[in-house]
C-alpha atoms as a PDB file:
ATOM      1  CA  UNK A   1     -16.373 -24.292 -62.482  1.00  0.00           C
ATOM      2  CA  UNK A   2     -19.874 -24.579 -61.994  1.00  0.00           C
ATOM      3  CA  UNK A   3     -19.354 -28.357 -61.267  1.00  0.00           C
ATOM      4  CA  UNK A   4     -16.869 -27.221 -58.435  1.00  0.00           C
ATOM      5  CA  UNK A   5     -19.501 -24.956 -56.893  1.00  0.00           C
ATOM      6  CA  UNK A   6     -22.289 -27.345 -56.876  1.00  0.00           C
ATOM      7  CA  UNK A   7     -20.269 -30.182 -54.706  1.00  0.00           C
ATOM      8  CA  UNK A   8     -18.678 -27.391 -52.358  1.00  0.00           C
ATOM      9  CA  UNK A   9     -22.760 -26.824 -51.522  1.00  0.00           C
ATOM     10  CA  UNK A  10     -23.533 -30.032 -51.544  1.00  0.00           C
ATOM     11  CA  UNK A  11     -20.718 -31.327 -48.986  1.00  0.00           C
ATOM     12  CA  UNK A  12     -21.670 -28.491 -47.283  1.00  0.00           C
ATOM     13  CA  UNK A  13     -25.269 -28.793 -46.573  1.00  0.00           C
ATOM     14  CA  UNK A  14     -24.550 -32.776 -46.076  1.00  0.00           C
ATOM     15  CA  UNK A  15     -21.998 -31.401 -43.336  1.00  0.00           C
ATOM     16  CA  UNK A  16     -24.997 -29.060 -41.936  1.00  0.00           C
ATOM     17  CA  UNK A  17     -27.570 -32.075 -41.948  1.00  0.00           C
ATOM     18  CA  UNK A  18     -25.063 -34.251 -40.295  1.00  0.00           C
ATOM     19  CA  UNK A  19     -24.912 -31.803 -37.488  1.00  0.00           C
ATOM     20  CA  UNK A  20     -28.979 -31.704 -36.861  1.00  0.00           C
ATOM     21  CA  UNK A  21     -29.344 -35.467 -35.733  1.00  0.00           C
ATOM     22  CA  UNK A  22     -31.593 -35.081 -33.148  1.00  0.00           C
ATOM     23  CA  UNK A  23     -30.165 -36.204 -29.677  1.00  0.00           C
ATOM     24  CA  UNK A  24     -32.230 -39.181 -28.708  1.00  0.00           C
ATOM     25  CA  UNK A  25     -33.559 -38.252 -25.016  1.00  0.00           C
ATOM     26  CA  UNK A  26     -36.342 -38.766 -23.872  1.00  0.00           C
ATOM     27  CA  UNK A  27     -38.305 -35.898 -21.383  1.00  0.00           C
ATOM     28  CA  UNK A  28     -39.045 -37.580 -17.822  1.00  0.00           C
ATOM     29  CA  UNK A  29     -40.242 -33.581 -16.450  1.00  0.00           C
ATOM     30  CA  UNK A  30     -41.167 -30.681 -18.397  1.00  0.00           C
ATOM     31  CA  UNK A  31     -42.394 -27.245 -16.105  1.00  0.00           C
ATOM     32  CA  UNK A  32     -41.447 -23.868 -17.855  1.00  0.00           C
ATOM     33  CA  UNK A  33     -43.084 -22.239 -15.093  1.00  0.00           C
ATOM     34  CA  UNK A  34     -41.655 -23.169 -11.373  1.00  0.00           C
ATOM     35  CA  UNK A  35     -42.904 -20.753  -9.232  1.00  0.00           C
ATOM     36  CA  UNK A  36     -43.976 -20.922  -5.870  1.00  0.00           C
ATOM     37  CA  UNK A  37     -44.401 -17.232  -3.975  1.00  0.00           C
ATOM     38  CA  UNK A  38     -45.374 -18.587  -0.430  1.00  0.00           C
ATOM     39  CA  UNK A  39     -42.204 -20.922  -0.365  1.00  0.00           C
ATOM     40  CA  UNK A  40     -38.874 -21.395  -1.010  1.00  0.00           C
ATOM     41  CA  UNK A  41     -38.986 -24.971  -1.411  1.00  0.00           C
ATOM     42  CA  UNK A  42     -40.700 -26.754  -5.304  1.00  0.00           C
ATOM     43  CA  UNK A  43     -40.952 -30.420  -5.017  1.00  0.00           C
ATOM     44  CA  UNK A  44     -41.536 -31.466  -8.393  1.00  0.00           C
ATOM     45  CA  UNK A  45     -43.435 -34.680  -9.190  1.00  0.00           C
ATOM     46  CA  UNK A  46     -42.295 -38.176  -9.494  1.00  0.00           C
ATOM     47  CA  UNK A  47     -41.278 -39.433 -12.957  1.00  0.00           C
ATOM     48  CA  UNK A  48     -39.825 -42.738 -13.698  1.00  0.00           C
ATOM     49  CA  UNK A  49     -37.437 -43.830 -15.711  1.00  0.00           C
ATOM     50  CA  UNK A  50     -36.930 -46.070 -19.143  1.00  0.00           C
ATOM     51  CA  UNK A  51     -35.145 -49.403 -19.302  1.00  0.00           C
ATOM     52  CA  UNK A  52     -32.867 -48.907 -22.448  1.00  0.00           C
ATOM     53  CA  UNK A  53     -33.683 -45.271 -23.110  1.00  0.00           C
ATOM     54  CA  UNK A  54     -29.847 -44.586 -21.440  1.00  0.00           C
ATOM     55  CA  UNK A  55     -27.901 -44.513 -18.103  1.00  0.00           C
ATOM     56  CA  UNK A  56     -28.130 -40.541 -17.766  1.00  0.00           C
ATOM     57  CA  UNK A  57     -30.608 -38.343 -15.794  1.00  0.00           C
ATOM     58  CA  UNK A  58     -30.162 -34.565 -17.161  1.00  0.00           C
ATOM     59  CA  UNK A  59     -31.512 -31.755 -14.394  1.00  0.00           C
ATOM     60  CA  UNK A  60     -31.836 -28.501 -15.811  1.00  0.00           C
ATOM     61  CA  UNK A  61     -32.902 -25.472 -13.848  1.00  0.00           C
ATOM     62  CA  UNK A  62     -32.742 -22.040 -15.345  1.00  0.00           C
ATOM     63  CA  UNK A  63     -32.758 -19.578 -12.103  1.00  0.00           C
ATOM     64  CA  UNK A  64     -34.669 -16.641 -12.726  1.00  0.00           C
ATOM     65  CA  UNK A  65     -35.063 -15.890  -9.352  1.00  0.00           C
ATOM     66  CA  UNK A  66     -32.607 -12.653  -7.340  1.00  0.00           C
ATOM     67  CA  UNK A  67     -31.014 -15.380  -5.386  1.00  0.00           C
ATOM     68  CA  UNK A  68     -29.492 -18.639  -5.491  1.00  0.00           C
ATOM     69  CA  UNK A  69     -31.082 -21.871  -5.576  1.00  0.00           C
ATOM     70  CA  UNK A  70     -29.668 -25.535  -5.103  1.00  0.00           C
ATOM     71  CA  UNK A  71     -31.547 -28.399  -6.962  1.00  0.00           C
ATOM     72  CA  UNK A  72     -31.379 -32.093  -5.651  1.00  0.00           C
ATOM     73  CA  UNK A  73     -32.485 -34.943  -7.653  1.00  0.00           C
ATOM     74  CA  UNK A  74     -33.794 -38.173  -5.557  1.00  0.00           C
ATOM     75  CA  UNK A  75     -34.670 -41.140  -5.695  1.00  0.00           C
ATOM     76  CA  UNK A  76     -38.127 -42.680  -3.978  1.00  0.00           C
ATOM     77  CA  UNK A  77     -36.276 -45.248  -2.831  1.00  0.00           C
ATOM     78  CA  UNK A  78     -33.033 -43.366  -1.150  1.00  0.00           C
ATOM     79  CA  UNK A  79     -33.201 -40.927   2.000  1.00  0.00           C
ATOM     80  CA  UNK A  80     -30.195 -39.050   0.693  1.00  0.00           C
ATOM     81  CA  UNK A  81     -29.960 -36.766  -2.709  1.00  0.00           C
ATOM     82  CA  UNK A  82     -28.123 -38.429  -5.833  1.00  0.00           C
ATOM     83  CA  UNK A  83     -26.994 -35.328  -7.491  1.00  0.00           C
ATOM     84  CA  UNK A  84     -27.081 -31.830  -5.971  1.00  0.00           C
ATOM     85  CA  UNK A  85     -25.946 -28.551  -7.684  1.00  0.00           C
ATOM     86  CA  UNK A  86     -25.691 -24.625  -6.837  1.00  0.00           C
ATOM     87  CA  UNK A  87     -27.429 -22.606  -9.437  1.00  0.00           C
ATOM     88  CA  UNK A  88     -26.458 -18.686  -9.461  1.00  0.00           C
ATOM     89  CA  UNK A  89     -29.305 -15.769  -9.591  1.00  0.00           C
ATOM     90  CA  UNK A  90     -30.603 -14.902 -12.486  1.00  0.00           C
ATOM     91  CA  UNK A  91     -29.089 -17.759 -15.318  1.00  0.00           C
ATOM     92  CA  UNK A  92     -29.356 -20.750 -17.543  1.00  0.00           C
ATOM     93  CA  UNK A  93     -25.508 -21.145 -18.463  1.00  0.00           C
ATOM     94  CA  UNK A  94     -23.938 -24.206 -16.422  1.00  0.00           C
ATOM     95  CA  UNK A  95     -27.346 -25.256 -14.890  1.00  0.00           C
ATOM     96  CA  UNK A  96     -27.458 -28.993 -15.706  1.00  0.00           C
ATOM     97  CA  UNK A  97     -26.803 -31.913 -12.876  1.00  0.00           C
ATOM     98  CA  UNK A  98     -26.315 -35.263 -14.007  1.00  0.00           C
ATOM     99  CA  UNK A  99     -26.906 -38.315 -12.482  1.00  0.00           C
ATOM    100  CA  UNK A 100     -25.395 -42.158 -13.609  1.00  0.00           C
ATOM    101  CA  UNK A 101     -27.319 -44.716 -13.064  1.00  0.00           C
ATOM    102  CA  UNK A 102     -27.911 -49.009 -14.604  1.00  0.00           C
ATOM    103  CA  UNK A 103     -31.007 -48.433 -16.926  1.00  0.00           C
ATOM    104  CA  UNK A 104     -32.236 -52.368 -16.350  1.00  0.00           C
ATOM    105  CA  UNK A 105     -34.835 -51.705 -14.463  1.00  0.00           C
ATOM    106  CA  UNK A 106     -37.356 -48.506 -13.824  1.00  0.00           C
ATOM    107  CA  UNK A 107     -36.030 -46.243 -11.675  1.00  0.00           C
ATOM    108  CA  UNK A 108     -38.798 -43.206  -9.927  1.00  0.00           C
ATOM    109  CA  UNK A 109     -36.823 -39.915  -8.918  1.00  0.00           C
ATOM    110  CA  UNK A 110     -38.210 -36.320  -8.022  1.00  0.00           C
ATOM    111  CA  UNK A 111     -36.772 -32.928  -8.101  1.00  0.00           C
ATOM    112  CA  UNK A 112     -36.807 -30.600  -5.040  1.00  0.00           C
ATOM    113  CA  UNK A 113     -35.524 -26.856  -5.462  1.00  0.00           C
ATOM    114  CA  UNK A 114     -34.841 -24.845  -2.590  1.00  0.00           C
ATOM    115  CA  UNK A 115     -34.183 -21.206  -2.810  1.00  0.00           C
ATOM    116  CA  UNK A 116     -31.803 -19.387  -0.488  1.00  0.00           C
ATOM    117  CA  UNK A 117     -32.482 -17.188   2.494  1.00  0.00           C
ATOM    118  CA  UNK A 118     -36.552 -18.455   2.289  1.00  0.00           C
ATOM    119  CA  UNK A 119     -37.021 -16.294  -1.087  1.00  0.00           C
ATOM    120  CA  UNK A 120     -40.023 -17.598  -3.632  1.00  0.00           C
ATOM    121  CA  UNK A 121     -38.915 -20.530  -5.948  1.00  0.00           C
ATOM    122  CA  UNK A 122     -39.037 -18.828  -9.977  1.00  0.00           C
ATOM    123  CA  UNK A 123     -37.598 -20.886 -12.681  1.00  0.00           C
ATOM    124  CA  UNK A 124     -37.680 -23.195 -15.501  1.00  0.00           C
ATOM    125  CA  UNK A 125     -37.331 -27.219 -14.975  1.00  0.00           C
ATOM    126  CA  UNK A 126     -36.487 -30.303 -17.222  1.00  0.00           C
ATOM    127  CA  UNK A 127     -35.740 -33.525 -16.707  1.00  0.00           C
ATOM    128  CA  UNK A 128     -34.474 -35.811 -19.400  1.00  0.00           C
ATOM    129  CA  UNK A 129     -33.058 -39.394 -19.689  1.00  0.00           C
ATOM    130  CA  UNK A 130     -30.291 -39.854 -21.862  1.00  0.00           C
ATOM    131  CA  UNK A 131     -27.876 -42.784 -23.343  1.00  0.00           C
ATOM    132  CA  UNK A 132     -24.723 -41.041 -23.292  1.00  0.00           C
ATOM    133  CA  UNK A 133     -23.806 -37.537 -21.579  1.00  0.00           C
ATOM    134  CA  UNK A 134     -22.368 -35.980 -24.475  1.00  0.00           C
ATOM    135  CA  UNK A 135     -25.826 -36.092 -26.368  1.00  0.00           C
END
């Protein structure tokens, strides 16, 4: 019995270290503190990508602002945004954008925030580059 008992915890904690491989991404942008009272616009700055460190730029943007805010991610060398999202007042659920892109070469991006109706920018932002979007 006691035999039983011992490999029921011992598949079980192997099961429970299985499940704490660390994710391997690697943090392009790290601000806990976004906040900018005089303006409703954050322009984070640049960070460049990896070669090999994966195909997948994560955004995250925790809103902790009254209102809503919409986060683009760009490239340096494109006019236009490459990912855009809508974040809600006042969350962190469903606040990640991500972006696809060949990881042969460096690639430099920036973050700009902008808060609706001209309220001050108040958040948390990360940026990490990832090899597969399920990680």
């Amino acid at each position: 019995m006691k035999a039983k008992r011992f490999l029921s915890l011992l598949l079980a904690l192997a099961m429970s270290f299985s499940m704490a491989v660390p994710a391997s991404a690697a943090t392009l942008y790290n601000n806990p503190t976004v906040y900018n009272q005089s303006s409703s616009i954050f322009k984070s700055d640049r960070f460049t990508s990896t070669p090999g460190n994966g195909q997948y730029i994560k955004v995250w943007y925790a809103n902790r602002s009254d209102h809503k805010a919409t986060v683009y991610l760009y490239r340096i060398d494109q006019a236009d945004p490459v990912a855009t999202k809508e974040i809600a007042a006042n969350t962190h659920k469903d606040v990640a954008i991500w972006y696809d892109f060949p990881d042969t070469k460096p690639v430099t991006f920036y973050v700009k925030i902008v808060e609706q109706g001209g309220n001050p920018i108040k958040g948390y932002l990360s940026v990490a580059q990832k090899p597969c979007e399920g990680l």
